[in-house]
Protein backbone atom coordinates (compact mmCIF):
# COMPACT_ATOMS: atom_id res chain seq x y z
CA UNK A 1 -39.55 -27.69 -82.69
CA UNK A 2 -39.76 -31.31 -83.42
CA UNK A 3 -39.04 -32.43 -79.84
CA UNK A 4 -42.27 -31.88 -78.35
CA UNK A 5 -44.98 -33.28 -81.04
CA UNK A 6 -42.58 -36.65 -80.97
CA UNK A 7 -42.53 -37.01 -77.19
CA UNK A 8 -46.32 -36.38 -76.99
CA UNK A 9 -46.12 -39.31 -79.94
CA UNK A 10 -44.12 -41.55 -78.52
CA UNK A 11 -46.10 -41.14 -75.16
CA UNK A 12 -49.11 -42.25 -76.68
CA UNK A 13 -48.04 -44.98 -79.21
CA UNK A 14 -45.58 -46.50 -77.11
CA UNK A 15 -45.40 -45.80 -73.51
CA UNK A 16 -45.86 -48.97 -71.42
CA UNK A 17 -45.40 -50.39 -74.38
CA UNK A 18 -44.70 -54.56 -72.90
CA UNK A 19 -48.53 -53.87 -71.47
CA UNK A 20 -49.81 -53.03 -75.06
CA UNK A 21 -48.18 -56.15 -76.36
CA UNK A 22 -49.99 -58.43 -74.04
CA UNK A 23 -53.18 -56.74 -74.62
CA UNK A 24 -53.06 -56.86 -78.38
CA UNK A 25 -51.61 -60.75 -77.98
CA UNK A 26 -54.96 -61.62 -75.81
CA UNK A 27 -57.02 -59.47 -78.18
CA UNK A 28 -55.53 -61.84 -81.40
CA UNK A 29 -56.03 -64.92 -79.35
CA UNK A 30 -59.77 -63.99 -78.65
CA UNK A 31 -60.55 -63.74 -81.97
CA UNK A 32 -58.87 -66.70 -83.18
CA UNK A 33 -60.91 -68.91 -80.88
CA UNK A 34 -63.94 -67.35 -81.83
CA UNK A 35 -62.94 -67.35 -86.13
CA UNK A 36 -62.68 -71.03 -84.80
CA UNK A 37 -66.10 -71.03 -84.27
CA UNK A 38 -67.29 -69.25 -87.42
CA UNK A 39 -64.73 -70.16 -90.10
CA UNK A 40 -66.84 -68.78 -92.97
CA UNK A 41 -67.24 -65.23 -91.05
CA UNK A 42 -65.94 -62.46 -93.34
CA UNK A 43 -65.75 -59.86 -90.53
CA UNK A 44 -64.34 -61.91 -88.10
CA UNK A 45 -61.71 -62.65 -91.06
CA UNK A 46 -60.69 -58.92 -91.64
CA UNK A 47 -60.78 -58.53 -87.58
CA UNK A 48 -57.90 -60.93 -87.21
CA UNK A 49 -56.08 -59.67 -89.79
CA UNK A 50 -56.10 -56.33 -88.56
CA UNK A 51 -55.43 -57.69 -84.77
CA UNK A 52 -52.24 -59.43 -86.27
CA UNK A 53 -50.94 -56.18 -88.02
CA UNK A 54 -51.41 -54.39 -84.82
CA UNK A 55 -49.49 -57.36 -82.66
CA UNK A 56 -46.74 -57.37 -84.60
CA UNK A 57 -46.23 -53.58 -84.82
CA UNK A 58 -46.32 -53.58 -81.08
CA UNK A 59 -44.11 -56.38 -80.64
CA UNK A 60 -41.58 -54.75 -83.22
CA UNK A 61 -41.42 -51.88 -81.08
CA UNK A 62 -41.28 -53.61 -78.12
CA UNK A 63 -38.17 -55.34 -79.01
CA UNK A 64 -36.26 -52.17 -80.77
CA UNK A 65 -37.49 -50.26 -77.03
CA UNK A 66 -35.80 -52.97 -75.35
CA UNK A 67 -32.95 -52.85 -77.66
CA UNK A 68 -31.89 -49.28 -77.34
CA UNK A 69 -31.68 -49.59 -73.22
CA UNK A 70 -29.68 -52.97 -73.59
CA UNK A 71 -27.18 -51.00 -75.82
CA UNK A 72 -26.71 -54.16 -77.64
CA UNK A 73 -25.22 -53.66 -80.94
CA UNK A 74 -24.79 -57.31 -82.71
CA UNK A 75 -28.28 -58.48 -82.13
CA UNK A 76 -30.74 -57.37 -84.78
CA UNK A 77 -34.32 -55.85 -83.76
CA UNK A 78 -36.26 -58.53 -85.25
CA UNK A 79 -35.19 -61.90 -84.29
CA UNK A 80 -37.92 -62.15 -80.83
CA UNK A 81 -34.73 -61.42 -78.49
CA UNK A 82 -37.26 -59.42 -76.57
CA UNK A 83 -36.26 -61.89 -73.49
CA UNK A 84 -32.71 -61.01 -74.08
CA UNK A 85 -33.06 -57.36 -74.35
CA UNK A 86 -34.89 -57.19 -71.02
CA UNK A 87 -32.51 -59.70 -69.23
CA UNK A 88 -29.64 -57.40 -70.88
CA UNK A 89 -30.83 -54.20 -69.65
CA UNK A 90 -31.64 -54.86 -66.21
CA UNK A 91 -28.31 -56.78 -65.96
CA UNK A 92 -26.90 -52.87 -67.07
CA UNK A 93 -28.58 -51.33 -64.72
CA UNK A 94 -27.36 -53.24 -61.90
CA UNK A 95 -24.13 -52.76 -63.34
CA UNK A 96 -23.86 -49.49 -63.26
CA UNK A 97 -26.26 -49.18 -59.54
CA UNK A 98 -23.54 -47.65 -56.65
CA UNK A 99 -24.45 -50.15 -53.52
CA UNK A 100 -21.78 -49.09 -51.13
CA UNK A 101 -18.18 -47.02 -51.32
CA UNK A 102 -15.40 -46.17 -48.48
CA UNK A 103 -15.31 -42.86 -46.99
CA UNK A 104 -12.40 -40.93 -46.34
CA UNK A 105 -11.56 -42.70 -43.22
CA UNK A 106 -11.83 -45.89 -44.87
CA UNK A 107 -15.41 -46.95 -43.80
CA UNK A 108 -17.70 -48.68 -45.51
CA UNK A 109 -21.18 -47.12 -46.75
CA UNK A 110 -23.93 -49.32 -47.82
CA UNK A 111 -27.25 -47.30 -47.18
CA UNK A 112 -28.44 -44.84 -50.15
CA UNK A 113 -28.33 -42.22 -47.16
CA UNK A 114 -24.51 -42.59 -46.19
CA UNK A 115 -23.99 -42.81 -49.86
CA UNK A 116 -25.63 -40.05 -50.64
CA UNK A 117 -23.92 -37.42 -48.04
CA UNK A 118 -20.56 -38.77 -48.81
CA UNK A 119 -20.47 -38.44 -51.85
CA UNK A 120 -22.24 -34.81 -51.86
CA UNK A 121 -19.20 -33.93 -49.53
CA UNK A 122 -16.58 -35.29 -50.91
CA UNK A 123 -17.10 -33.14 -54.35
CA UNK A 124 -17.91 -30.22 -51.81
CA UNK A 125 -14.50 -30.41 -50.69
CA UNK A 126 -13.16 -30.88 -54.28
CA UNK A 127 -15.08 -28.01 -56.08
CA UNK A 128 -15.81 -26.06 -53.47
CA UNK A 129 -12.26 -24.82 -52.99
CA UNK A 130 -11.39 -21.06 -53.61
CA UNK A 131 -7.97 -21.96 -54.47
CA UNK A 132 -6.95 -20.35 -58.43
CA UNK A 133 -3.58 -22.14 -58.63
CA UNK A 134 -4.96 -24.27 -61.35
CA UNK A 135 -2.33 -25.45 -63.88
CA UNK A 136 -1.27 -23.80 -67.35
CA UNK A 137 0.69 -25.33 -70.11
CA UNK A 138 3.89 -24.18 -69.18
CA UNK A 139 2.99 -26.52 -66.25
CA UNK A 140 1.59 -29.68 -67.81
CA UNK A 141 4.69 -29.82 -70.84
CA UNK A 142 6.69 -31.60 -69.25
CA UNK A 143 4.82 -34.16 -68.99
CA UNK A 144 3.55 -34.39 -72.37
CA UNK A 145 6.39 -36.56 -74.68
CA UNK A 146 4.60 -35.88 -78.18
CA UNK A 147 2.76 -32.95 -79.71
CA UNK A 148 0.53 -32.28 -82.61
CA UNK A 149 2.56 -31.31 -85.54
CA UNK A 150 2.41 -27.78 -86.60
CA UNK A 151 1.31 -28.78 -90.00
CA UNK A 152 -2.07 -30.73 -89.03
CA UNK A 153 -2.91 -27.69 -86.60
CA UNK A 154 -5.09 -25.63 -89.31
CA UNK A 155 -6.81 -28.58 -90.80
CA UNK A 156 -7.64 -29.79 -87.22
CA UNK A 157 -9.01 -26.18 -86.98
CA UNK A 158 -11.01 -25.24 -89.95
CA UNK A 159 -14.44 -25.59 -89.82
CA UNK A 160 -15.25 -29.13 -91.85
CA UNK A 161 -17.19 -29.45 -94.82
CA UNK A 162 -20.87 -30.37 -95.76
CA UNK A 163 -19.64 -33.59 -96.98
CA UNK A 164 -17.45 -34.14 -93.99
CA UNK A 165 -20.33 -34.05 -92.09
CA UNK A 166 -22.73 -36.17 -94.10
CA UNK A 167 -19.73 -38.73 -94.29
CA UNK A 168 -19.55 -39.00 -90.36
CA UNK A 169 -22.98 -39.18 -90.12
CA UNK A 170 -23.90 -42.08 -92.17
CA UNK A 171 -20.57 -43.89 -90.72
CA UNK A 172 -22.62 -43.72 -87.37
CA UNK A 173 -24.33 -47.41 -85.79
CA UNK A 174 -28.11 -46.37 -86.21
CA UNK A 175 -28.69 -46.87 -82.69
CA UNK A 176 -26.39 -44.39 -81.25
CA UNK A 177 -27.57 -41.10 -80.15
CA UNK A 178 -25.24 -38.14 -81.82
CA UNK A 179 -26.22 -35.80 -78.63
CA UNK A 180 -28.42 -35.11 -75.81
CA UNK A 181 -31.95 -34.63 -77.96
CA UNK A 182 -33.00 -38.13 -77.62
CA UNK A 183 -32.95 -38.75 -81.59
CA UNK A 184 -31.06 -42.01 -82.68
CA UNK A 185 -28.96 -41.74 -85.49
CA UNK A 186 -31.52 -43.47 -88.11
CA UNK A 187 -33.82 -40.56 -87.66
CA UNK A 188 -31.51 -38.24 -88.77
CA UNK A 189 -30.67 -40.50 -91.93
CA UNK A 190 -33.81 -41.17 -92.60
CA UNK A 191 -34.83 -37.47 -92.40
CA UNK A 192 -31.27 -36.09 -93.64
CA UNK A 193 -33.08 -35.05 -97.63
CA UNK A 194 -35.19 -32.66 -94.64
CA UNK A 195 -32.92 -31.13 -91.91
CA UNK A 196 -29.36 -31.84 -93.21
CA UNK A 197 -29.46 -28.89 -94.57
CA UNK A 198 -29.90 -27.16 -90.69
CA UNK A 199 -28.23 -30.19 -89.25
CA UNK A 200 -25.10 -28.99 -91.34
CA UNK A 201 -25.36 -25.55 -90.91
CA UNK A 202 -25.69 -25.72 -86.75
CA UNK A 203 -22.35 -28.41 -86.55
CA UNK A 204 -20.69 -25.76 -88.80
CA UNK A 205 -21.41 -22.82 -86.45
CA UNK A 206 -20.04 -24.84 -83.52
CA UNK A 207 -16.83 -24.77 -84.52
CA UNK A 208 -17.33 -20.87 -85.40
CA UNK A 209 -18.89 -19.90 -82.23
CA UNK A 210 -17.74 -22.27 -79.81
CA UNK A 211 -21.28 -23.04 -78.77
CA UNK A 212 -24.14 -25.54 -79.11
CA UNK A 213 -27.59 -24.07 -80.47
């Protein structure tokens, strides 16, 4: 329900959001030149003041966008690391880019192409198999040394309490996601006195139903 009205939100307010910072910065920096000019101008006055407010929102968000794709936790949003961020992220991203692997033969694969169909047909050949001799636990035990205890089994099992989960989620870093929704974790503390109430009541049906809503 919320989903949609804050994607159309954040599409407007913030989407290309480095462009909007230069614009507002050029838009400050005309005025200022021109207040120079007309010191005594009232309007002018009030103009730059509200061009300030508006560069300094922008650049706020700026630097928390950039901070959320860099994944950097010890930095704070705040401290004009916007550089950083930026450098950080791409630096992630190129981390984490595939530019060649081997193939089964032992070749080496450095187009997006070859990557591409190698990959698709090596988990072809993995998942694609009609074979049901999967394993079972009578299988895997004796390999596994330790075991829960009997004793913790239940309380590992029962279904955890409202304060449980409020506890867990205020132990969570603000800027970590707790799922696939897109919402960081301060949105859900910030809104908690709203939807905890649901929030709660959904994590509590999980482990009832064995399903996400």
């Amino acid at each position: 329900m919320l989903k949609h009205p804050i994607k159309q939100q954040l599409a407007t307010s913030y989407s290309e959001i480095s462009e909007k910072v230069k614009i507002a910065k050029n838009d400050l920096h005309a005025c200022q030149s021109t207040l120079n000019s007309l010191p005594t101008n009232t309007q002018m006055r009030l103009k730059e003041n509200e061009l300030l407010c508006t560069y300094k929102k922008l650049k706020k968000a700026e630097e928390s966008t950039f901070k959320q794709k860099s994944r950097i936790q010890w930095l704070k949003a705040g401290d004009s690391n916007t550089s950083y961020f930026f450098k950080s992220m791409n630096s992630r991203f190129n981390k984490n880019k595939i530019t060649s692997i081997l193939d089964s033969n032992g070749y080496l694969l450095d187009t997006e192409v070859l990557i591409k169909q190698e990959v698709i047909s090596y988990f072809k050949g993995s998942l694609g198999s009609s074979s049901h001799n999967y394993p079972g636990p009578q299988d895997l035990s004796p390999y596994i040394n330790q075991a829960i205890n009997p004793d913790y089994i239940p309380s590992l099992l029962a279904i955890p309490s409202t304060k449980e989960i409020h506890k867990c989620m205020f132990s969570m870093n603000n800027e970590k996601s707790p799922g696939p929704n897109g919402y960081n974790v301060i949105f859900f503390k910030q809104a908690w006195p709203i939807i905890g109430s649901a929030v709660t009541q959904a994590i509590q049906q999980f482990f009832t139903l064995g399903k996400l809503l």
